[in-house]
PDB file of N, CA and C in Angstrom:
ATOM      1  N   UNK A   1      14.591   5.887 -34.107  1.00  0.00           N
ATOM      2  CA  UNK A   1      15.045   5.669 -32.743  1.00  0.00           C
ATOM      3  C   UNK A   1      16.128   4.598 -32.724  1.00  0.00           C
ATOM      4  N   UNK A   2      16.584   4.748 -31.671  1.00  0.00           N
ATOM      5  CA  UNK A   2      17.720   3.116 -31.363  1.00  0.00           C
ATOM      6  C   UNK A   2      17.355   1.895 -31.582  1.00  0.00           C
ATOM      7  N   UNK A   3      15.798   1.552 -31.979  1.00  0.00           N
ATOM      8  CA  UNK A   3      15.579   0.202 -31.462  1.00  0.00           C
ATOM      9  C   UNK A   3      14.699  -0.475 -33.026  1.00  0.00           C
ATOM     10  N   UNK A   4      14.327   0.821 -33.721  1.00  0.00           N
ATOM     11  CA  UNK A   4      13.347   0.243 -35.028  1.00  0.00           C
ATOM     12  C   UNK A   4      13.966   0.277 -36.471  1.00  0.00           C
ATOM     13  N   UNK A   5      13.846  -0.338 -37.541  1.00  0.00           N
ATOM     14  CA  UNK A   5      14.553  -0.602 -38.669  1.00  0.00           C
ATOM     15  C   UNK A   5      13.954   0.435 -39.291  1.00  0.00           C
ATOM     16  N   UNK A   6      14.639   0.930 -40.579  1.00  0.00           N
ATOM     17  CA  UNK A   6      13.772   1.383 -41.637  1.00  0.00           C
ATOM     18  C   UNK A   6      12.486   0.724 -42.253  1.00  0.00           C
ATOM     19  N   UNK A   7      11.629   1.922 -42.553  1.00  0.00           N
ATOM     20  CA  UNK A   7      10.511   0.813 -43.172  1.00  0.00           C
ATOM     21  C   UNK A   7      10.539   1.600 -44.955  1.00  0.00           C
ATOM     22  N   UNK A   8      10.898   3.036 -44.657  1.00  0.00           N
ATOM     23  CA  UNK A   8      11.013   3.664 -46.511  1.00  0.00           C
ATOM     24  C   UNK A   8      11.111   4.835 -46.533  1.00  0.00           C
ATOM     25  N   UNK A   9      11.920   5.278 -48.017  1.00  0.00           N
ATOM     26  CA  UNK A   9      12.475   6.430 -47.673  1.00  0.00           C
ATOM     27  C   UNK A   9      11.448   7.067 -49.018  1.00  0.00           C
ATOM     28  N   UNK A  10      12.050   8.511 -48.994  1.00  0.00           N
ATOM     29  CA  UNK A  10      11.645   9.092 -50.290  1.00  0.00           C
ATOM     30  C   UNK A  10      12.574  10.232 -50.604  1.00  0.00           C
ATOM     31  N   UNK A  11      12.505  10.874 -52.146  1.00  0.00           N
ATOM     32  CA  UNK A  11      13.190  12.012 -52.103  1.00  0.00           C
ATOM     33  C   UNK A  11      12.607  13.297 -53.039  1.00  0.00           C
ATOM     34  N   UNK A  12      12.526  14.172 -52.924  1.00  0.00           N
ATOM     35  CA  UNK A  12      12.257  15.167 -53.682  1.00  0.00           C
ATOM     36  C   UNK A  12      13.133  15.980 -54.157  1.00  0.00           C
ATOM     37  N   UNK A  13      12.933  16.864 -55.490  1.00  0.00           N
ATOM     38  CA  UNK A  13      14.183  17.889 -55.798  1.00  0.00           C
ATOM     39  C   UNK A  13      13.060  19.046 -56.288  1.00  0.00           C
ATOM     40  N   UNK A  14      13.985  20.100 -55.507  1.00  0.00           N
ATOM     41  CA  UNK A  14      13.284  21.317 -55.750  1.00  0.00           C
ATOM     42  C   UNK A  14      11.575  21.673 -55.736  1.00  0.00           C
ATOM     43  N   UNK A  15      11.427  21.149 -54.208  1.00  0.00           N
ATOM     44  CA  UNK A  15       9.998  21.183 -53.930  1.00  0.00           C
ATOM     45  C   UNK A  15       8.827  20.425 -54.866  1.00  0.00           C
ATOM     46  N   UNK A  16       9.786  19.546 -55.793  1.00  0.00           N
ATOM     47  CA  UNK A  16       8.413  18.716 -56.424  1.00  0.00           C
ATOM     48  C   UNK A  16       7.925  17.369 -55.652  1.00  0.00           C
ATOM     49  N   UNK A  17       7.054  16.553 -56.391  1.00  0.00           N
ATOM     50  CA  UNK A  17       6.610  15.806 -55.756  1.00  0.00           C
ATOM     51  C   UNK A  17       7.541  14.628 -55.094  1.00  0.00           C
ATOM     52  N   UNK A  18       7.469  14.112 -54.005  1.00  0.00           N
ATOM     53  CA  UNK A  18       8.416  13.220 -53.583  1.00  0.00           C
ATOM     54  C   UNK A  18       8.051  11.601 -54.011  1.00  0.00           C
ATOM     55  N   UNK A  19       9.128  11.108 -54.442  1.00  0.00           N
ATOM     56  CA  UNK A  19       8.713   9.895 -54.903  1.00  0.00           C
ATOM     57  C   UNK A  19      10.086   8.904 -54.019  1.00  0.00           C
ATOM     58  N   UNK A  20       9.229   7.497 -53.888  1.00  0.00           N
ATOM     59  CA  UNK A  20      10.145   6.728 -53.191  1.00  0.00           C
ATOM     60  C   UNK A  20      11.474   5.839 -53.787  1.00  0.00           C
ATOM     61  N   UNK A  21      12.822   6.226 -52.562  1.00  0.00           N
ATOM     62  CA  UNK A  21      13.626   5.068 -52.923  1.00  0.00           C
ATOM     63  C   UNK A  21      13.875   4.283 -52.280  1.00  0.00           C
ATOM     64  N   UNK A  22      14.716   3.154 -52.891  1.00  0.00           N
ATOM     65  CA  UNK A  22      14.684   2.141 -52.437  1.00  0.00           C
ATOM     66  C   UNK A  22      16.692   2.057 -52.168  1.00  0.00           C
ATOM     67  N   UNK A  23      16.708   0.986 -50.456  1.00  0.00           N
ATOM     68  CA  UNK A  23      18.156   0.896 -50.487  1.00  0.00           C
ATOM     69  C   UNK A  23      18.739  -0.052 -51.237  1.00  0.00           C
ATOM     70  N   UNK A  24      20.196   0.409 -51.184  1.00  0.00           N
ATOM     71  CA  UNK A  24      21.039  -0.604 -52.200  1.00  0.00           C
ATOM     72  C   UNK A  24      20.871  -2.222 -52.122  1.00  0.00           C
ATOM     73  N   UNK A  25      20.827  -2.385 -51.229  1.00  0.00           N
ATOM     74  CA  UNK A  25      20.580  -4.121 -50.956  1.00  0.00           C
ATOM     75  C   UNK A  25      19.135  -4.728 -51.347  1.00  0.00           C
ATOM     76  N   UNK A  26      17.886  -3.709 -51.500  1.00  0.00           N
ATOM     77  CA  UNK A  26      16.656  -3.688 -52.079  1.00  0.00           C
ATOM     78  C   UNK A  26      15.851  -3.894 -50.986  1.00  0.00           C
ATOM     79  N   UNK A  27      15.961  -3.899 -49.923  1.00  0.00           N
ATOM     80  CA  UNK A  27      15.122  -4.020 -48.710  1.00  0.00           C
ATOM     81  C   UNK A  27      15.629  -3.250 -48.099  1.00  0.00           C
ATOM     82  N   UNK A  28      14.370  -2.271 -46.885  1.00  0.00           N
ATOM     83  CA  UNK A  28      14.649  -1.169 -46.137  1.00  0.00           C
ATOM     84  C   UNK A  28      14.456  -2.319 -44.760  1.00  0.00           C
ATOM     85  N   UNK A  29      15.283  -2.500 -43.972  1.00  0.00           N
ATOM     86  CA  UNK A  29      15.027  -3.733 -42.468  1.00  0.00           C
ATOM     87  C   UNK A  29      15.902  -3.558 -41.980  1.00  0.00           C
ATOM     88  N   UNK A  30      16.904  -2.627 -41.924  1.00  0.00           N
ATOM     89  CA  UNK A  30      18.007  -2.407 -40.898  1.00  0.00           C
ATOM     90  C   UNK A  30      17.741  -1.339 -40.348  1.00  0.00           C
ATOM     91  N   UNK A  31      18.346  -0.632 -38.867  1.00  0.00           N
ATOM     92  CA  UNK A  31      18.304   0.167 -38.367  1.00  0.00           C
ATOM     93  C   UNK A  31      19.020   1.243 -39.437  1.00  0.00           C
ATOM     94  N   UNK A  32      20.004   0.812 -39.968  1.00  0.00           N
ATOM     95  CA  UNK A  32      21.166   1.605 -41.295  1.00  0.00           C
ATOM     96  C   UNK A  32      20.711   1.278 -42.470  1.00  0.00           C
ATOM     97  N   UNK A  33      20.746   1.987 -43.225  1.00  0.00           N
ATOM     98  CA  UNK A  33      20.713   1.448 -44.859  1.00  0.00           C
ATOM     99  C   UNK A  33      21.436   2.386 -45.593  1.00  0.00           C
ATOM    100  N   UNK A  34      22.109   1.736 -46.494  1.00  0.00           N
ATOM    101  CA  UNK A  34      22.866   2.674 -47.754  1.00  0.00           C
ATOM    102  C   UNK A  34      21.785   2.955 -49.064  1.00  0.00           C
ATOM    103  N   UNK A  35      21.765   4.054 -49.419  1.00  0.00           N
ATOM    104  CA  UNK A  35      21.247   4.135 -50.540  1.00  0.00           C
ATOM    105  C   UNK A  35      21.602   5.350 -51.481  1.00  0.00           C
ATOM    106  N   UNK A  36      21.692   4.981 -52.516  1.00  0.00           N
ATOM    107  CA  UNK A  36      22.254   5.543 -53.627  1.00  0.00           C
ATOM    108  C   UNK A  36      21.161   6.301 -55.015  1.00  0.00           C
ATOM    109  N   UNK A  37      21.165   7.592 -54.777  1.00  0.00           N
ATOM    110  CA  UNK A  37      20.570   8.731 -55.285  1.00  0.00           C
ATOM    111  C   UNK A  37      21.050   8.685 -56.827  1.00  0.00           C
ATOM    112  N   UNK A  38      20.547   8.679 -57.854  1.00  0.00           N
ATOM    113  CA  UNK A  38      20.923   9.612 -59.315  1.00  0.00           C
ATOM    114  C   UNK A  38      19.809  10.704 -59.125  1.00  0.00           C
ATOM    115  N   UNK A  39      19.997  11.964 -59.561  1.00  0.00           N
ATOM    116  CA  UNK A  39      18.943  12.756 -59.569  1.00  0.00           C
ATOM    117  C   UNK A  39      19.297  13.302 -61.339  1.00  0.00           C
ATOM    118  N   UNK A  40      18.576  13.445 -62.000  1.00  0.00           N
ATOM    119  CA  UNK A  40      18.832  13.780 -63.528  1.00  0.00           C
ATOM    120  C   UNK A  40      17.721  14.680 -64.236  1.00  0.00           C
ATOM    121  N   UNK A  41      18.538  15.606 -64.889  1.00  0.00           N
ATOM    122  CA  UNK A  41      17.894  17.042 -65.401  1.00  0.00           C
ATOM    123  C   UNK A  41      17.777  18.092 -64.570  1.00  0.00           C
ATOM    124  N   UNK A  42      18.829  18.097 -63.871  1.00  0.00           N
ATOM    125  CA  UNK A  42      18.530  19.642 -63.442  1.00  0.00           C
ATOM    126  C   UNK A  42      19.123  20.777 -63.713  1.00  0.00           C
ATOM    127  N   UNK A  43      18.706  21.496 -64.087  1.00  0.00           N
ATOM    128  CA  UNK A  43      19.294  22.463 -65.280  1.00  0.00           C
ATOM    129  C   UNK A  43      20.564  23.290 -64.380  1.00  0.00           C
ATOM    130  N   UNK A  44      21.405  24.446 -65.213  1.00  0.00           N
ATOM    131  CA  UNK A  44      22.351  25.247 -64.291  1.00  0.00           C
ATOM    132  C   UNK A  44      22.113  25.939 -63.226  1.00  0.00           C
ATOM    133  N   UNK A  45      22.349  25.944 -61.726  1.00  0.00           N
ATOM    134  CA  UNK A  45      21.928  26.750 -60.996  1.00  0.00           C
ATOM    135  C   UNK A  45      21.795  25.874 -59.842  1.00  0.00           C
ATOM    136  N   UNK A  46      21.327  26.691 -58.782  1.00  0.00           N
ATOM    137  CA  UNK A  46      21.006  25.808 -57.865  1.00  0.00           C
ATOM    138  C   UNK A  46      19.702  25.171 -56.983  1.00  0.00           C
ATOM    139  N   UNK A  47      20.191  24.119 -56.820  1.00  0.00           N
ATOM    140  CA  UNK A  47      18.929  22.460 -56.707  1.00  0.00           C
ATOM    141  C   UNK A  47      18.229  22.429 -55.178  1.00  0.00           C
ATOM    142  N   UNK A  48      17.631  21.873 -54.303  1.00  0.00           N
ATOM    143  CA  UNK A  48      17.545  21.362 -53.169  1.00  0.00           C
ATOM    144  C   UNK A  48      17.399  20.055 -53.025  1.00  0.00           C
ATOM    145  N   UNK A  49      17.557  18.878 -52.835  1.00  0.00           N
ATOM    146  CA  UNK A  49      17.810  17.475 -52.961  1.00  0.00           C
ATOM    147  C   UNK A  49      17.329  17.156 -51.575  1.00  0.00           C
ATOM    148  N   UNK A  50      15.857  16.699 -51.177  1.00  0.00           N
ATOM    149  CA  UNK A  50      15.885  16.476 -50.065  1.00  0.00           C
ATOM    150  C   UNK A  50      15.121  15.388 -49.777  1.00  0.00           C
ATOM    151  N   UNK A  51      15.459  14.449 -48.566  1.00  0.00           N
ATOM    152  CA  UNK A  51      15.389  13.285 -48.139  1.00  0.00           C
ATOM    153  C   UNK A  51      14.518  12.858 -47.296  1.00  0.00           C
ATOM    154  N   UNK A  52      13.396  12.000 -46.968  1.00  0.00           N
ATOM    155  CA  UNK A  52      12.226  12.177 -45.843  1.00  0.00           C
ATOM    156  C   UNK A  52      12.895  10.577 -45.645  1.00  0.00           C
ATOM    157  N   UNK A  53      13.159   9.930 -44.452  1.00  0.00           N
ATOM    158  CA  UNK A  53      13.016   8.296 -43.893  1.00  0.00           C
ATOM    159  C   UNK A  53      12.225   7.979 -43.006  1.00  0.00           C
ATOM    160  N   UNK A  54      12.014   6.946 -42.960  1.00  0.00           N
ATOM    161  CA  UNK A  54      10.341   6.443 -41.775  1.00  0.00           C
ATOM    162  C   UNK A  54      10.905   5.403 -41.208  1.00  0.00           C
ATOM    163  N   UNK A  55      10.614   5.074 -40.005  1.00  0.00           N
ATOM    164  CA  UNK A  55      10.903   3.631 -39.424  1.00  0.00           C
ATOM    165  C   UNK A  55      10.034   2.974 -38.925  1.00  0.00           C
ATOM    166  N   UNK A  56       9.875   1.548 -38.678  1.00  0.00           N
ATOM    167  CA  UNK A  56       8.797   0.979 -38.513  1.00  0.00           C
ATOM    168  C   UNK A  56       8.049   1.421 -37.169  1.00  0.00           C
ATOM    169  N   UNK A  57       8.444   2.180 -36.162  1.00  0.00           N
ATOM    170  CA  UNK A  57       7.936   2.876 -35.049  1.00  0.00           C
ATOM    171  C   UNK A  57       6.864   4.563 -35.636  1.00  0.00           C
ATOM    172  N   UNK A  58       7.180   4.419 -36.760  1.00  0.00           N
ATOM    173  CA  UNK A  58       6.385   5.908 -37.473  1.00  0.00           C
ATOM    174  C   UNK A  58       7.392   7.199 -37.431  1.00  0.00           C
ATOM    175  N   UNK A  59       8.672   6.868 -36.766  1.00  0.00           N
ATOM    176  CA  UNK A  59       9.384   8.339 -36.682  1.00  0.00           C
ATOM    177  C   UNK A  59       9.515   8.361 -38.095  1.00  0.00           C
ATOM    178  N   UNK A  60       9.480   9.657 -38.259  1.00  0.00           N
ATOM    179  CA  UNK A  60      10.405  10.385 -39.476  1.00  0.00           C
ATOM    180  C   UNK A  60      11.593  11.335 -39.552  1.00  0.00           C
ATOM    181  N   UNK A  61      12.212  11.255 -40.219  1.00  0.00           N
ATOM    182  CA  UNK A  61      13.646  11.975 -40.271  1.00  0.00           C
ATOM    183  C   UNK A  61      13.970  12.706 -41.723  1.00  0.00           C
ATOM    184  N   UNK A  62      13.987  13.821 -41.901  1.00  0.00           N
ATOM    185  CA  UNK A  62      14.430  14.413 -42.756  1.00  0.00           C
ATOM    186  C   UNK A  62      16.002  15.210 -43.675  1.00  0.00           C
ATOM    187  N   UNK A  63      16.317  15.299 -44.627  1.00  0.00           N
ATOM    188  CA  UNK A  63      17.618  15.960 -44.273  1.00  0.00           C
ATOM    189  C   UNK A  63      17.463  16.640 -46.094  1.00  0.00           C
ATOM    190  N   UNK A  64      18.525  17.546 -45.647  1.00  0.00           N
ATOM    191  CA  UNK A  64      18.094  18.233 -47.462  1.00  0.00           C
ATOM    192  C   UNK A  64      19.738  18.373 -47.589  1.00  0.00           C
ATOM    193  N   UNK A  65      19.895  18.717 -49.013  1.00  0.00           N
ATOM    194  CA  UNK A  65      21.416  18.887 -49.819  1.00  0.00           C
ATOM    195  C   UNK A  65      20.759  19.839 -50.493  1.00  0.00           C
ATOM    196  N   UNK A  66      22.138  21.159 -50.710  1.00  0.00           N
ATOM    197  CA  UNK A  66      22.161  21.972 -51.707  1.00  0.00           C
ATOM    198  C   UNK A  66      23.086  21.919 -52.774  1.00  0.00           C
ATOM    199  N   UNK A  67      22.804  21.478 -53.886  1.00  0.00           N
ATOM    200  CA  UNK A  67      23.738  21.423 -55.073  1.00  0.00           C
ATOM    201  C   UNK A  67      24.101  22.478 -56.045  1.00  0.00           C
ATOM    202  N   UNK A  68      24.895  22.927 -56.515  1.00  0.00           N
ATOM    203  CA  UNK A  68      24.744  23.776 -57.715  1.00  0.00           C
ATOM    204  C   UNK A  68      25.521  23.101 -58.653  1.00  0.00           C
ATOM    205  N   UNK A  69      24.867  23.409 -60.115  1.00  0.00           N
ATOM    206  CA  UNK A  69      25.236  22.698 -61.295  1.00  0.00           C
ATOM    207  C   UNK A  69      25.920  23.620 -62.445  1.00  0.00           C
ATOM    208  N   UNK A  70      27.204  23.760 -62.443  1.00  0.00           N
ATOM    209  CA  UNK A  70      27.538  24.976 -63.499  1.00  0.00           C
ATOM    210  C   UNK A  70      26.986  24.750 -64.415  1.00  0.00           C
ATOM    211  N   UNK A  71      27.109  26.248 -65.022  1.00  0.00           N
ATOM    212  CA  UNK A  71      26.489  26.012 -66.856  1.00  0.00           C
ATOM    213  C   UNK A  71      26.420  27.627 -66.642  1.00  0.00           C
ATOM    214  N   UNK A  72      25.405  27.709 -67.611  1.00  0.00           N
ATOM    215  CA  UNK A  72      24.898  29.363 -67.936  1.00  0.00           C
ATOM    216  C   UNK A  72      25.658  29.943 -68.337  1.00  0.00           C
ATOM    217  N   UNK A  73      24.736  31.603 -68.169  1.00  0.00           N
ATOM    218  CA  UNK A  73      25.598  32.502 -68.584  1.00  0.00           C
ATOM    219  C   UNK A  73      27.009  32.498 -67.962  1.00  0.00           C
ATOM    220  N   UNK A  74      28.503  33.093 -68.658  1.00  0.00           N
ATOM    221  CA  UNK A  74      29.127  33.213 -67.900  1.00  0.00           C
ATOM    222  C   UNK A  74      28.989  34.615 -67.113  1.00  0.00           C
ATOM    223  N   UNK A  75      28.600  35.902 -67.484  1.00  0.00           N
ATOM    224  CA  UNK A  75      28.752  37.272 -67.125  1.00  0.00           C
ATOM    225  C   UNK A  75      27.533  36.864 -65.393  1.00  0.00           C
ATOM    226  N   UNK A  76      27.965  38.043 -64.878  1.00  0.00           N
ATOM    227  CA  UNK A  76      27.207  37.801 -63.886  1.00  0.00           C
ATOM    228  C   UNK A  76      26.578  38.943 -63.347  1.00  0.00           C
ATOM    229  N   UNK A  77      25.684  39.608 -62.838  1.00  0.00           N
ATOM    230  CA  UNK A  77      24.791  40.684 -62.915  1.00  0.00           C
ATOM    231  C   UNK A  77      26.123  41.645 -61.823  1.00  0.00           C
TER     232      UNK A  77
END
């Protein structure tokens, strides 16, 4: 909402388990926070990268990314 800070985020890839991150400055206490994702090993093809945030009022907010990672075969069916 307009009025409550972050309290923590999390992220999952490709429907596995979601585990938490943390923002760049190392504390979640602003209404804004920057935070910066590596996601690593995901093979050729394509990913879902998705984002859950909480604020100290209990809302939650979600958002997802679709990535694709070349590689593979080159021929294509």
């Amino acid at each position: 909402d307009d009025t409550s800070p972050l309290a923590s985020a999390e992220i999952a890839e490709d429907g596995k388990d979601w585990r938490d991150i943390y923002p760049d400055d190392g504390m979640a206490d602003s209404r804004t926070e920057t935070f910066t994702v590596r996601v690593r090993n995901l093979g050729p093809g394509e990913h879902v990268i998705m984002l859950r945030a909480y604020d100290t009022a209990g809302n939650a907010g979600l958002g997802k990314a679709l990535v694709r990672i070349p590689g593979g075969s080159a021929s294509q069916p």
